[in-house]
PDB file of N, CA and C in Angstrom:
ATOM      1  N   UNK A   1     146.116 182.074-101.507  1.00  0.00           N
ATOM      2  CA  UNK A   1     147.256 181.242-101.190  1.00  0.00           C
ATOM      3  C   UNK A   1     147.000 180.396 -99.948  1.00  0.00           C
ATOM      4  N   UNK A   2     146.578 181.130 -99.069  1.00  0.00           N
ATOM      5  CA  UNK A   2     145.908 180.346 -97.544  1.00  0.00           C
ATOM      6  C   UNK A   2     145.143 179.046 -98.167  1.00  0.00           C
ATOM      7  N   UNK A   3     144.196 178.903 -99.186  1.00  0.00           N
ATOM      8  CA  UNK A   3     143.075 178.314 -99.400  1.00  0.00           C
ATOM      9  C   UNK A   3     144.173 176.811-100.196  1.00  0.00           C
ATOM     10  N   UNK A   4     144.930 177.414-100.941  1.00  0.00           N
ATOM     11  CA  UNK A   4     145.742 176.444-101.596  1.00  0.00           C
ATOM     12  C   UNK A   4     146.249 175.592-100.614  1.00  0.00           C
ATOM     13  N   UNK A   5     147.351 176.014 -99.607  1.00  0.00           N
ATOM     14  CA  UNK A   5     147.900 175.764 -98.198  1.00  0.00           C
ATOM     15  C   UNK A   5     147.266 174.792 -97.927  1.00  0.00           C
ATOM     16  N   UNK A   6     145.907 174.904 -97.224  1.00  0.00           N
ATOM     17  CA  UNK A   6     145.051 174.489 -97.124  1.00  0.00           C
ATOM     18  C   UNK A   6     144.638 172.995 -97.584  1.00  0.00           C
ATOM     19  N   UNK A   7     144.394 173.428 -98.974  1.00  0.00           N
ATOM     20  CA  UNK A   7     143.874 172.116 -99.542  1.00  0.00           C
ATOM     21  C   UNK A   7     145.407 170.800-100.002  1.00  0.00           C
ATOM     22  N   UNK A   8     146.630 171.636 -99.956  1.00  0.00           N
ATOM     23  CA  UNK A   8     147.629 170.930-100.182  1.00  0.00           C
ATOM     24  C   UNK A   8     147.619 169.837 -98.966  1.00  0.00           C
ATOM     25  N   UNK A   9     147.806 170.447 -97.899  1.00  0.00           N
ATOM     26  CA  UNK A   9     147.617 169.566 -96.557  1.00  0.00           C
ATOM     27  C   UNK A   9     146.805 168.588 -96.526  1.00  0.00           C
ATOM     28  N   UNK A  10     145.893 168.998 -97.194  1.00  0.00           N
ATOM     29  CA  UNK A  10     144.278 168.305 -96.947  1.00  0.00           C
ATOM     30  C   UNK A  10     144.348 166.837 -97.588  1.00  0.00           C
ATOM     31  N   UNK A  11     145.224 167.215 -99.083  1.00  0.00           N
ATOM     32  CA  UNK A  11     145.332 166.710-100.218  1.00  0.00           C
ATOM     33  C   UNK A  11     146.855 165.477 -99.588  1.00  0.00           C
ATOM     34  N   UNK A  12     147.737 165.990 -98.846  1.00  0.00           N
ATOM     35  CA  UNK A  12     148.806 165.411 -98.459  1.00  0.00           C
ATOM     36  C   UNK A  12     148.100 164.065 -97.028  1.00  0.00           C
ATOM     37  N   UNK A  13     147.481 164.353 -96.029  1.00  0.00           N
ATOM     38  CA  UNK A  13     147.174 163.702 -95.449  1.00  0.00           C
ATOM     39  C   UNK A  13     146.392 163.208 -95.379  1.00  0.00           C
ATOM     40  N   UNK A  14     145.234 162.899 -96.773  1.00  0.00           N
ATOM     41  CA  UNK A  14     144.573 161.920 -97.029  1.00  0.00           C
ATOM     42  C   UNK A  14     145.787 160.766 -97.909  1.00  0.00           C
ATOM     43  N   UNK A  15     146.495 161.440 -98.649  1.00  0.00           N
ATOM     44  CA  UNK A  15     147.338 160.319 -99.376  1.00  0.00           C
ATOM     45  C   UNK A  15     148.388 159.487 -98.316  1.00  0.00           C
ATOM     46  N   UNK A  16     148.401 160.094 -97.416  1.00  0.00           N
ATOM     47  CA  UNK A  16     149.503 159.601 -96.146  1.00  0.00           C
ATOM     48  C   UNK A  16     148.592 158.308 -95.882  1.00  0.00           C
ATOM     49  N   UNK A  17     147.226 158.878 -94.875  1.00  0.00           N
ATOM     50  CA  UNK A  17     146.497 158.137 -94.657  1.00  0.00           C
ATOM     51  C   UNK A  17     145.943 156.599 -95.706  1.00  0.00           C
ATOM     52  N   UNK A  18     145.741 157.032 -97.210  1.00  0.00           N
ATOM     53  CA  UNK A  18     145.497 155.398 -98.214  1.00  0.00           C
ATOM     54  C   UNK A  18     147.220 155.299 -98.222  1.00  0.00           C
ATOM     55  N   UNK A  19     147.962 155.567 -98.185  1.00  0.00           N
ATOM     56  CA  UNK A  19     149.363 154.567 -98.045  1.00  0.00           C
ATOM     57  C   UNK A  19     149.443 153.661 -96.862  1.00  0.00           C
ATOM     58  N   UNK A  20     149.009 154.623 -95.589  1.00  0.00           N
ATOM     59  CA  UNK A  20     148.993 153.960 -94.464  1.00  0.00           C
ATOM     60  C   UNK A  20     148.263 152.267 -94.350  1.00  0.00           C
ATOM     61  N   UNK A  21     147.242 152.838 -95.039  1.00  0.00           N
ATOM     62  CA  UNK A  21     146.197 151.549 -95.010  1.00  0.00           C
ATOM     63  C   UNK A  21     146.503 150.759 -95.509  1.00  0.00           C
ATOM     64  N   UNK A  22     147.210 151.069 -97.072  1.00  0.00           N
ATOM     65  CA  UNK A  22     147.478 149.693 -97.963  1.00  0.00           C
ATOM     66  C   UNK A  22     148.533 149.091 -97.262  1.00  0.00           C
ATOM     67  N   UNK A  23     149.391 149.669 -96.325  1.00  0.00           N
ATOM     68  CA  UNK A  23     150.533 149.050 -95.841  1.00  0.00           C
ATOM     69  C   UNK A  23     150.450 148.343 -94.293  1.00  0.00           C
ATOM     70  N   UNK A  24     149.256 148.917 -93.531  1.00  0.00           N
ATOM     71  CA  UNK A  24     148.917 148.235 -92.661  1.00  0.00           C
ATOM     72  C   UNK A  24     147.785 147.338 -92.163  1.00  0.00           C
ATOM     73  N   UNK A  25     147.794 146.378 -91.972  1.00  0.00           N
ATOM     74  CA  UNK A  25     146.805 145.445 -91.802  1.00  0.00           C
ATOM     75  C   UNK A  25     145.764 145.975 -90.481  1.00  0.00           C
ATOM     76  N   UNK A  26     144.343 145.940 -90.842  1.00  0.00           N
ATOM     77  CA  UNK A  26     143.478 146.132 -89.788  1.00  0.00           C
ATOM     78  C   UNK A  26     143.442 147.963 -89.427  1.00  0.00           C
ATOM     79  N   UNK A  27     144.069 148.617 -90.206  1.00  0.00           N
ATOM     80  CA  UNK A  27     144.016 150.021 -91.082  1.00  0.00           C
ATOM     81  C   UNK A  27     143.036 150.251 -92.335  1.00  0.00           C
ATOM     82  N   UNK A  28     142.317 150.918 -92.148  1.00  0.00           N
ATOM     83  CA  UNK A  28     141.614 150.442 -93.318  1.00  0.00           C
ATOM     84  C   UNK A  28     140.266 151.546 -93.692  1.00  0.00           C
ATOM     85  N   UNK A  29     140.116 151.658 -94.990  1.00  0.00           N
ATOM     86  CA  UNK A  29     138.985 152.593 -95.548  1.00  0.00           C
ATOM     87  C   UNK A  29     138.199 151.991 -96.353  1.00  0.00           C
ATOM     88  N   UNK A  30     136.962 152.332 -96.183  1.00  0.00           N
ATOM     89  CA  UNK A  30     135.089 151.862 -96.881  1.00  0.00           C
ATOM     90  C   UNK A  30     135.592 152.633 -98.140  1.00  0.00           C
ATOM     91  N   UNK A  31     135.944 153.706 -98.487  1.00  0.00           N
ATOM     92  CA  UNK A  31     136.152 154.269 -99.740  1.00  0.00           C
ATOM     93  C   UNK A  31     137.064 155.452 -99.435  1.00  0.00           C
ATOM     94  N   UNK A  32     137.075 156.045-100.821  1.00  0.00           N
ATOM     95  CA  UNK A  32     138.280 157.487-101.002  1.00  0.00           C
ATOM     96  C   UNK A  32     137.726 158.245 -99.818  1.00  0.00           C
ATOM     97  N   UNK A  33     136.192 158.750-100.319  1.00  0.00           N
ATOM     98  CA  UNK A  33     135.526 159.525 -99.482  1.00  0.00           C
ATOM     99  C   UNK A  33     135.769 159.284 -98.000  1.00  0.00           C
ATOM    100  N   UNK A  34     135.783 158.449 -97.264  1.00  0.00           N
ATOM    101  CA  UNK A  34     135.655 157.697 -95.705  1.00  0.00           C
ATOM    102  C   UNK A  34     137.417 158.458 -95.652  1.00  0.00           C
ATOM    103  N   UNK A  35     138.379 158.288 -96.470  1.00  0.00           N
ATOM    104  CA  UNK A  35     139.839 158.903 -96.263  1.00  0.00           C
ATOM    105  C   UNK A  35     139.898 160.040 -96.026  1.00  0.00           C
ATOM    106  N   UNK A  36     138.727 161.329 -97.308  1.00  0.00           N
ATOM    107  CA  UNK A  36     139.257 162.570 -97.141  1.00  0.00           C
ATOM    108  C   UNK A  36     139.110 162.899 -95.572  1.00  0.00           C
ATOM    109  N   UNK A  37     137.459 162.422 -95.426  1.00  0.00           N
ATOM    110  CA  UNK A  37     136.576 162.835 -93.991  1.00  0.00           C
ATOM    111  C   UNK A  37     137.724 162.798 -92.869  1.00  0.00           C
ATOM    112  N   UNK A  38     138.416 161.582 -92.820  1.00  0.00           N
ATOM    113  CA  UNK A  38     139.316 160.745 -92.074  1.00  0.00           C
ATOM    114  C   UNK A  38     140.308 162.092 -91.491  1.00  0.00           C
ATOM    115  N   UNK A  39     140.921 162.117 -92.733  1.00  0.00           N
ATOM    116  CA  UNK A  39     142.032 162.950 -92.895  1.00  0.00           C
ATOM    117  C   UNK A  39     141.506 164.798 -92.112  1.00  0.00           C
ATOM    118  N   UNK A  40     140.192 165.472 -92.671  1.00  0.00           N
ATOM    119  CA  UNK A  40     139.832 166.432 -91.865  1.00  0.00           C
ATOM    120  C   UNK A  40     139.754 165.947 -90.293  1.00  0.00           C
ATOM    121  N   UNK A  41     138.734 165.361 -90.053  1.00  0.00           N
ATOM    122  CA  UNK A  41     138.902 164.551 -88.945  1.00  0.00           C
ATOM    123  C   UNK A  41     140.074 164.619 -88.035  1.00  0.00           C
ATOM    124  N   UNK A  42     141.107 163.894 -88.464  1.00  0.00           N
ATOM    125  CA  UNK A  42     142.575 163.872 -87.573  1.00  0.00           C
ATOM    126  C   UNK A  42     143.039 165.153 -88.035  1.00  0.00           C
ATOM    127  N   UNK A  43     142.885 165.797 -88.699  1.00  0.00           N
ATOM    128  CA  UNK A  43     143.009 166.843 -88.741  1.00  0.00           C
ATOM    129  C   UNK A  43     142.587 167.901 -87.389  1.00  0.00           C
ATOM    130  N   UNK A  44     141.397 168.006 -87.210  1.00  0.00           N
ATOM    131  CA  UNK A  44     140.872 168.900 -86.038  1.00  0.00           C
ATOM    132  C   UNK A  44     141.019 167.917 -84.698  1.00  0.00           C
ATOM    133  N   UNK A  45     141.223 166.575 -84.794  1.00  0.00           N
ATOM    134  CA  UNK A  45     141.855 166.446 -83.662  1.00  0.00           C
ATOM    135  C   UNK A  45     143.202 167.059 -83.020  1.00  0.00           C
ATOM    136  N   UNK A  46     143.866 166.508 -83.920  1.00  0.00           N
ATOM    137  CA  UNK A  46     145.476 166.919 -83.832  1.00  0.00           C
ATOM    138  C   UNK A  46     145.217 168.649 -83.259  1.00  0.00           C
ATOM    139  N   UNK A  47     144.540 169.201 -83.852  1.00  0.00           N
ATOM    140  CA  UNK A  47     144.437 170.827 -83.863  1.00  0.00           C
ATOM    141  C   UNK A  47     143.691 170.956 -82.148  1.00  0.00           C
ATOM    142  N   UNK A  48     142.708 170.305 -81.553  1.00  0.00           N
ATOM    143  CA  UNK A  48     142.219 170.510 -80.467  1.00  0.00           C
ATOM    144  C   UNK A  48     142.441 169.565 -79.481  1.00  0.00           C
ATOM    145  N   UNK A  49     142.797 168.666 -79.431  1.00  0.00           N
ATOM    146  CA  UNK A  49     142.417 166.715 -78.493  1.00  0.00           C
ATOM    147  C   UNK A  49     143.894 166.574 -78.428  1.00  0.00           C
ATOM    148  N   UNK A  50     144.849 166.403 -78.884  1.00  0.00           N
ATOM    149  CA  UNK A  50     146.148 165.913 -79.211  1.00  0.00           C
ATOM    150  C   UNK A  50     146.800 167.233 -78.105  1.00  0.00           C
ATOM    151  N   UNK A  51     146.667 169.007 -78.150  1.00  0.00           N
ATOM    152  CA  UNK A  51     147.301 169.069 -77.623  1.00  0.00           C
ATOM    153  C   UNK A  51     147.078 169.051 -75.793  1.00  0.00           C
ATOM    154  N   UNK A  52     145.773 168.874 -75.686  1.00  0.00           N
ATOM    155  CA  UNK A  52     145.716 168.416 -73.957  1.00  0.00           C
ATOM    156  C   UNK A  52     146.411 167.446 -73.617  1.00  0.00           C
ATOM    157  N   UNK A  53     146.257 166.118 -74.844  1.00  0.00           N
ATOM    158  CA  UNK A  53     146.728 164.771 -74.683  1.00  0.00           C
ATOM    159  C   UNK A  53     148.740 165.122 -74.259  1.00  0.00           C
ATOM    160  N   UNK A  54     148.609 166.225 -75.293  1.00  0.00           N
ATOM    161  CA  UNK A  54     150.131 166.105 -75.071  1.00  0.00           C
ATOM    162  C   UNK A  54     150.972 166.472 -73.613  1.00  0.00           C
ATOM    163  N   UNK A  55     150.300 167.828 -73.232  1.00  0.00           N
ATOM    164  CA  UNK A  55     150.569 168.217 -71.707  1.00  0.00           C
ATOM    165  C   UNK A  55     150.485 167.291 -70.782  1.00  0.00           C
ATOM    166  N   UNK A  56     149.816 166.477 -70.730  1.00  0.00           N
ATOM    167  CA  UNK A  56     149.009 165.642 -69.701  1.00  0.00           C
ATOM    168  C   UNK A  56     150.228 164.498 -69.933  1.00  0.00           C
ATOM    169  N   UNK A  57     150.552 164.095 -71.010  1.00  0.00           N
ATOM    170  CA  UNK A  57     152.022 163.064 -70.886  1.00  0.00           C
ATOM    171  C   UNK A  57     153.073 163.666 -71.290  1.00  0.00           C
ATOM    172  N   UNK A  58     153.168 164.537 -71.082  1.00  0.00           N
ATOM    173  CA  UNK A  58     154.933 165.974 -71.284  1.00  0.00           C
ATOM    174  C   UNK A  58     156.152 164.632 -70.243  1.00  0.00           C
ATOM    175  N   UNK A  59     155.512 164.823 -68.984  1.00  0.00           N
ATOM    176  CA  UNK A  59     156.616 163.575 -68.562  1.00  0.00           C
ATOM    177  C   UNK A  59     157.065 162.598 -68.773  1.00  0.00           C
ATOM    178  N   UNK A  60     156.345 161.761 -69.489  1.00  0.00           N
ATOM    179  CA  UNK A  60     156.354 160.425 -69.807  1.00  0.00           C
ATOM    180  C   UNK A  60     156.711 161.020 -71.531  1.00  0.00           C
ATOM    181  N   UNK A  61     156.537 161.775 -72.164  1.00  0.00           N
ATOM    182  CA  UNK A  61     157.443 162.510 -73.512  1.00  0.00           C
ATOM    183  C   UNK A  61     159.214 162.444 -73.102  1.00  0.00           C
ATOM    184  N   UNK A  62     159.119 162.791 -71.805  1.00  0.00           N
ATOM    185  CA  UNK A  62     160.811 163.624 -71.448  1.00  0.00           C
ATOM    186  C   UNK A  62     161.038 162.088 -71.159  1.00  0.00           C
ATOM    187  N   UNK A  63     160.865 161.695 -70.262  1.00  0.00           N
ATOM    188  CA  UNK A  63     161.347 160.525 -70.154  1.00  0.00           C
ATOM    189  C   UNK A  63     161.457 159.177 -71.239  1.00  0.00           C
ATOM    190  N   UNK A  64     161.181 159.473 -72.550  1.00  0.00           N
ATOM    191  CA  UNK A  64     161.017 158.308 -73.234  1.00  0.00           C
ATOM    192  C   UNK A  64     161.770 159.184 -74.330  1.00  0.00           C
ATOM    193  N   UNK A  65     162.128 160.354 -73.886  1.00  0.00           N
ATOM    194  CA  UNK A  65     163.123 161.055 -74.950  1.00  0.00           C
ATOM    195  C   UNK A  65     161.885 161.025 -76.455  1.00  0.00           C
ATOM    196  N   UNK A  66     160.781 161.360 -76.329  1.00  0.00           N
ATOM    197  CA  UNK A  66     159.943 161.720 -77.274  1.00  0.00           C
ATOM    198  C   UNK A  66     159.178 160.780 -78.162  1.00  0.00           C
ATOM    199  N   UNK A  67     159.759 159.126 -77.555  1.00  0.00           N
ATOM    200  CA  UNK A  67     158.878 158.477 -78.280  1.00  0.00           C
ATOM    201  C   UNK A  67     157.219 157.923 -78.223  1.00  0.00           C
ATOM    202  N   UNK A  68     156.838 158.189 -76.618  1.00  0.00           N
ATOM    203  CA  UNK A  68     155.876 158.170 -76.511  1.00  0.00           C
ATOM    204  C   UNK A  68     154.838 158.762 -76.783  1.00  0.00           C
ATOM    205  N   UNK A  69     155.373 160.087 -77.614  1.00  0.00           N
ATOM    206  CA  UNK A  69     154.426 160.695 -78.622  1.00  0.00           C
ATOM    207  C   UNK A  69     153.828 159.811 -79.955  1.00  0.00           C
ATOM    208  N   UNK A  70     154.247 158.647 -80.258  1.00  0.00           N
ATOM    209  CA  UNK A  70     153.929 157.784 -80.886  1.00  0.00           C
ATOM    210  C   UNK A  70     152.394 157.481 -80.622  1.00  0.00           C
ATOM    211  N   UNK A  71     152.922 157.119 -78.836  1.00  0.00           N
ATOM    212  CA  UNK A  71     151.570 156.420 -78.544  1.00  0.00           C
ATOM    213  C   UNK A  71     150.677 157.093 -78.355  1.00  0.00           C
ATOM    214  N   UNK A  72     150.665 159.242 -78.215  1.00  0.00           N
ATOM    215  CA  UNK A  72     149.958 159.704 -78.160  1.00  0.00           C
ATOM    216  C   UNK A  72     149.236 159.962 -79.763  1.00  0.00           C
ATOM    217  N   UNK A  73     149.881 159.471 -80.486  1.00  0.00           N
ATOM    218  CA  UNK A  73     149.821 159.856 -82.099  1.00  0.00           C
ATOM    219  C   UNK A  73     148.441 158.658 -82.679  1.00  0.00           C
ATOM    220  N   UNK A  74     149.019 157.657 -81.822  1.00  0.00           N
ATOM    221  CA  UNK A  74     148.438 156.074 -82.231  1.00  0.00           C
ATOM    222  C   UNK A  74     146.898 156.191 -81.965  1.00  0.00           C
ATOM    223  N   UNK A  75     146.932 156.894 -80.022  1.00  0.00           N
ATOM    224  CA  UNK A  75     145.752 157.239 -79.489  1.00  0.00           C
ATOM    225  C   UNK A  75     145.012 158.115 -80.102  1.00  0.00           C
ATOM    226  N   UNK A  76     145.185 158.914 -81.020  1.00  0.00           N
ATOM    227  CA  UNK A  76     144.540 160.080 -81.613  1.00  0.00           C
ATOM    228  C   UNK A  76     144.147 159.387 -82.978  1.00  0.00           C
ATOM    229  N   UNK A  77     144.771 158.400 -83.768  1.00  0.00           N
ATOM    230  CA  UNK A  77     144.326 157.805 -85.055  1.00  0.00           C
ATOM    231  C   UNK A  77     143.087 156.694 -84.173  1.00  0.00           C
ATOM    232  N   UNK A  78     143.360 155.704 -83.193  1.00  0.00           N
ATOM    233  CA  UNK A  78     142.193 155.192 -82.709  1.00  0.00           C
ATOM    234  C   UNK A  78     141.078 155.904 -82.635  1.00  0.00           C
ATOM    235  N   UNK A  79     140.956 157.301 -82.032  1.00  0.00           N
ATOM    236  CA  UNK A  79     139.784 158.197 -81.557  1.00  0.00           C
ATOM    237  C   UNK A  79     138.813 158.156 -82.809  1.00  0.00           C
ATOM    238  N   UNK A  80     140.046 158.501 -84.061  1.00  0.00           N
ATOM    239  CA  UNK A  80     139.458 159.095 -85.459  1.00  0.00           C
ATOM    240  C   UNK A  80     139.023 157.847 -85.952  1.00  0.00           C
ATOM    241  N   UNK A  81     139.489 156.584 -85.892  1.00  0.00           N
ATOM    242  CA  UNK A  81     139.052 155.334 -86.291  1.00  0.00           C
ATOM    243  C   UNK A  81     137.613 155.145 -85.270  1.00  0.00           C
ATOM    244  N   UNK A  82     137.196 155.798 -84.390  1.00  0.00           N
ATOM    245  CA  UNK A  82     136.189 155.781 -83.623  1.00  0.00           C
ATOM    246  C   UNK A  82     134.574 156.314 -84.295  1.00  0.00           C
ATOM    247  N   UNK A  83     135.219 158.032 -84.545  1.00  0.00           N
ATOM    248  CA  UNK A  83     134.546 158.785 -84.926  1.00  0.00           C
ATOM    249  C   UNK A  83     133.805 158.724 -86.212  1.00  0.00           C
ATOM    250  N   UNK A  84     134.907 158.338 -87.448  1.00  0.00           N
ATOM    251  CA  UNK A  84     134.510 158.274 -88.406  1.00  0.00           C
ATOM    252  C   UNK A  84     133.922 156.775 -89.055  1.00  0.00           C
ATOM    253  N   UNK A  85     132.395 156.894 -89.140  1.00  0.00           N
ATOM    254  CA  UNK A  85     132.412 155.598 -90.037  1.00  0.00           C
ATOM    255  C   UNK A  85     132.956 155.467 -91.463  1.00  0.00           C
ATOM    256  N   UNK A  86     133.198 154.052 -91.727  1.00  0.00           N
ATOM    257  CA  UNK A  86     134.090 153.169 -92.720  1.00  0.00           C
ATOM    258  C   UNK A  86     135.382 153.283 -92.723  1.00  0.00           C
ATOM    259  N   UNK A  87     136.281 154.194 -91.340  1.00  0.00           N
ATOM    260  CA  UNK A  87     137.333 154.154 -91.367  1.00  0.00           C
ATOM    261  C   UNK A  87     137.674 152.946 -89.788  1.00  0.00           C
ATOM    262  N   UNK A  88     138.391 152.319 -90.288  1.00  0.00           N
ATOM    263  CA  UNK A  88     138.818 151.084 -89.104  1.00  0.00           C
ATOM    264  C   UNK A  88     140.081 150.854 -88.502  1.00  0.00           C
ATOM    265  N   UNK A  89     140.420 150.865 -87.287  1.00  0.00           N
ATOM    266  CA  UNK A  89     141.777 150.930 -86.772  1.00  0.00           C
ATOM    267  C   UNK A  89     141.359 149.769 -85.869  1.00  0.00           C
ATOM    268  N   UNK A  90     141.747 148.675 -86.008  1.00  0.00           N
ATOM    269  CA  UNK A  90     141.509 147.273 -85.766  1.00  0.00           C
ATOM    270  C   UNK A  90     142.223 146.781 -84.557  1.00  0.00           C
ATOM    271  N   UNK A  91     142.656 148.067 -83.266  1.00  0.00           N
ATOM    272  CA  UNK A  91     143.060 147.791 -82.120  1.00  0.00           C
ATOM    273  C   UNK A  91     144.076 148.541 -82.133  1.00  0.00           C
ATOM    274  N   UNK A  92     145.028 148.861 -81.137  1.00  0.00           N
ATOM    275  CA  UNK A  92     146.322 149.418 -80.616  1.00  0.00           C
ATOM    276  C   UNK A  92     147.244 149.205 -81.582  1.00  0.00           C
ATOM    277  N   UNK A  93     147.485 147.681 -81.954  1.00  0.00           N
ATOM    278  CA  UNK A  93     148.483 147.415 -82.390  1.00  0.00           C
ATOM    279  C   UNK A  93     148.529 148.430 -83.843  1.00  0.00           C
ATOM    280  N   UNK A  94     147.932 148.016 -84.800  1.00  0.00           N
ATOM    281  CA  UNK A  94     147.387 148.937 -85.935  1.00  0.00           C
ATOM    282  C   UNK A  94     147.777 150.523 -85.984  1.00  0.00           C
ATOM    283  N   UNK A  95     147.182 150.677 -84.597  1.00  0.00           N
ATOM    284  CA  UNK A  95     146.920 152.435 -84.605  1.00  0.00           C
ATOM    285  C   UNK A  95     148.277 152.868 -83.949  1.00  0.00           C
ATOM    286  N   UNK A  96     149.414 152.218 -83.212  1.00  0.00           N
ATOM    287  CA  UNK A  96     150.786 152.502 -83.172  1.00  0.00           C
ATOM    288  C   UNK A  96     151.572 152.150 -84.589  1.00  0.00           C
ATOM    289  N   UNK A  97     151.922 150.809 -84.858  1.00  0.00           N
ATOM    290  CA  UNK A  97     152.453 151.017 -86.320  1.00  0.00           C
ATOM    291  C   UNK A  97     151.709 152.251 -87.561  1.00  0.00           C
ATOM    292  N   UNK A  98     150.423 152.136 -87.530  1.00  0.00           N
ATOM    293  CA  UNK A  98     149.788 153.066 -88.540  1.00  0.00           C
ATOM    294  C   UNK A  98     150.656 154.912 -88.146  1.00  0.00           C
ATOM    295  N   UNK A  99     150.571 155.402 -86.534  1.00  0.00           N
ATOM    296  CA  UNK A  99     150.677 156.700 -86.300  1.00  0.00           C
ATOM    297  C   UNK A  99     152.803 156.573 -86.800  1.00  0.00           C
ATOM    298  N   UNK A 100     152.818 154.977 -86.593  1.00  0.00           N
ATOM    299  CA  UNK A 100     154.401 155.020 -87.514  1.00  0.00           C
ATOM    300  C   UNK A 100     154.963 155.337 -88.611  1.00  0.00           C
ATOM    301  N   UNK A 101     153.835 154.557 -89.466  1.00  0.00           N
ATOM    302  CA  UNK A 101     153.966 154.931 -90.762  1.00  0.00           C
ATOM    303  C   UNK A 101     153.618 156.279 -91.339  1.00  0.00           C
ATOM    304  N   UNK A 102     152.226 156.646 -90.566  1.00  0.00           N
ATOM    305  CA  UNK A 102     151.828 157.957 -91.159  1.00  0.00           C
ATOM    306  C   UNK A 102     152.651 159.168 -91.056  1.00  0.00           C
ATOM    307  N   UNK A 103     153.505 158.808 -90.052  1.00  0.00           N
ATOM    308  CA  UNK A 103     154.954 159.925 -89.821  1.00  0.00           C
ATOM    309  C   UNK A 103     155.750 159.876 -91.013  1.00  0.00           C
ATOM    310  N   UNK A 104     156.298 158.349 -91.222  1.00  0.00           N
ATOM    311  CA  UNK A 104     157.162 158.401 -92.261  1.00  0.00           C
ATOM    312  C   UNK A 104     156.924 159.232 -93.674  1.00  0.00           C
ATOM    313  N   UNK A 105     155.188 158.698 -93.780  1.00  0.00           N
ATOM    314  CA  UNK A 105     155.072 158.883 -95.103  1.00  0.00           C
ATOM    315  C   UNK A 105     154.414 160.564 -95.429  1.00  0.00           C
ATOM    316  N   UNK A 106     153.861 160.721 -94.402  1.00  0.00           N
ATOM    317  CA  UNK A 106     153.415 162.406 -94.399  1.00  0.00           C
ATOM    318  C   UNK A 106     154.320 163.075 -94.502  1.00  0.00           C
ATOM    319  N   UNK A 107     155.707 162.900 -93.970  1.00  0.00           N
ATOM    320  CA  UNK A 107     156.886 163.784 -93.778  1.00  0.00           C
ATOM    321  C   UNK A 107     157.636 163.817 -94.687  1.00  0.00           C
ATOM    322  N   UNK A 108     157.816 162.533 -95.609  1.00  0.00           N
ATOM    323  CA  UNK A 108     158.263 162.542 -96.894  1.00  0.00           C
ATOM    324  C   UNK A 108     157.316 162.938 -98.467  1.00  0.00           C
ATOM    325  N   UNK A 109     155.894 163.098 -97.667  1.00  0.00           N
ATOM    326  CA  UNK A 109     154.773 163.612 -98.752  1.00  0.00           C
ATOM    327  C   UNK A 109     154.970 165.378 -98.410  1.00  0.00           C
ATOM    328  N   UNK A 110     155.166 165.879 -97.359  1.00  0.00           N
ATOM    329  CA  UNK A 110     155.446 167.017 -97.428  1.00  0.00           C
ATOM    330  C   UNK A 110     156.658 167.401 -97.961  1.00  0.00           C
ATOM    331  N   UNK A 111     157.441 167.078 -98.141  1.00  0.00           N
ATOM    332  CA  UNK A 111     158.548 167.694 -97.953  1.00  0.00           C
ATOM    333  C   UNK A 111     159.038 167.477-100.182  1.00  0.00           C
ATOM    334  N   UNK A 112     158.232 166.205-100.556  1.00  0.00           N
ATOM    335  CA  UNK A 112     157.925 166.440-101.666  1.00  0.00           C
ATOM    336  C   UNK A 112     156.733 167.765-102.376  1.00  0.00           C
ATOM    337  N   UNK A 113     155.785 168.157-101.494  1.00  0.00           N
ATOM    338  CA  UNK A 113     154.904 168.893-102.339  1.00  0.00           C
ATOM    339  C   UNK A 113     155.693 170.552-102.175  1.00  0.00           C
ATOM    340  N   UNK A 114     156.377 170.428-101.344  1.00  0.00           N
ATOM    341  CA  UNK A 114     157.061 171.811-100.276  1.00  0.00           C
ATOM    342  C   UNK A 114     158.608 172.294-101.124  1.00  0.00           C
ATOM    343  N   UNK A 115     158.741 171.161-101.820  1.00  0.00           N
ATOM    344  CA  UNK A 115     159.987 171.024-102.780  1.00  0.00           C
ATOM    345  C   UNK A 115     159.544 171.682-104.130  1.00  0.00           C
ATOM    346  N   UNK A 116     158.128 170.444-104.472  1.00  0.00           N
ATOM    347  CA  UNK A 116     157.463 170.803-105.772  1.00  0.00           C
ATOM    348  C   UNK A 116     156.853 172.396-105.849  1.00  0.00           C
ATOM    349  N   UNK A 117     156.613 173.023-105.317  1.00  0.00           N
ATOM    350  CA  UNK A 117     155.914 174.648-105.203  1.00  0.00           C
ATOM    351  C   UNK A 117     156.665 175.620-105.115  1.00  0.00           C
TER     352      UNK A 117
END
């Protein structure tokens, strides 16, 4: 069941990620493959990098009443647009609307597969 878990996620935030792209300009994937990688990728960021990032702007979180987790969200899809070749995050602008969308659409891709099971 862990392994399923697992691959559902895996399976959910690569599809977040090709929605993201088709919907944002200068977002963008070399192929499927360049998405899954993508998707592990921000994956073990989020899991190790994201939460120092987060402590380190906790104030600037409280004070923006939580939206500047955006920009810590945006900063963490740039890193992965760094890391991974054929995946492209075509500047700031991109990688804030993109960590926008990928909220919307991950949260409504979960909450469909979390429904469906």
């Amino acid at each position: 069941m862990l392994i399923l878990n697992f691959l559902l996620t895996w399976l959910v935030a690569t599809a977040s990620l090709l929605i993201t792209a088709y919907i944002i300009p200068g977002f963008e994937f070399d192929s499927f493959n360049t998405a899954i990688v993508a998707a592990l990728t921000l994956g073990l960021v989020n899991a190790f990098v994201r939460p120092i990032f987060f402590i380190l702007t906790l104030p600037l979180t409280i004070l923006t009443l939580g939206l500047f987790l955006f920009i810590v969200n945006a900063l963490m899809l740039w890193l992965v647009g760094g890391l991974v070749p054929g995946f492209l995050v075509a500047g700031f602008v991109p990688a804030l609307l993109g960590s926008i969308v990928l909220t919307v659409v991950s949260t409504v891709l979960e909450l469909v597969v979390k429904n469906a099971t």
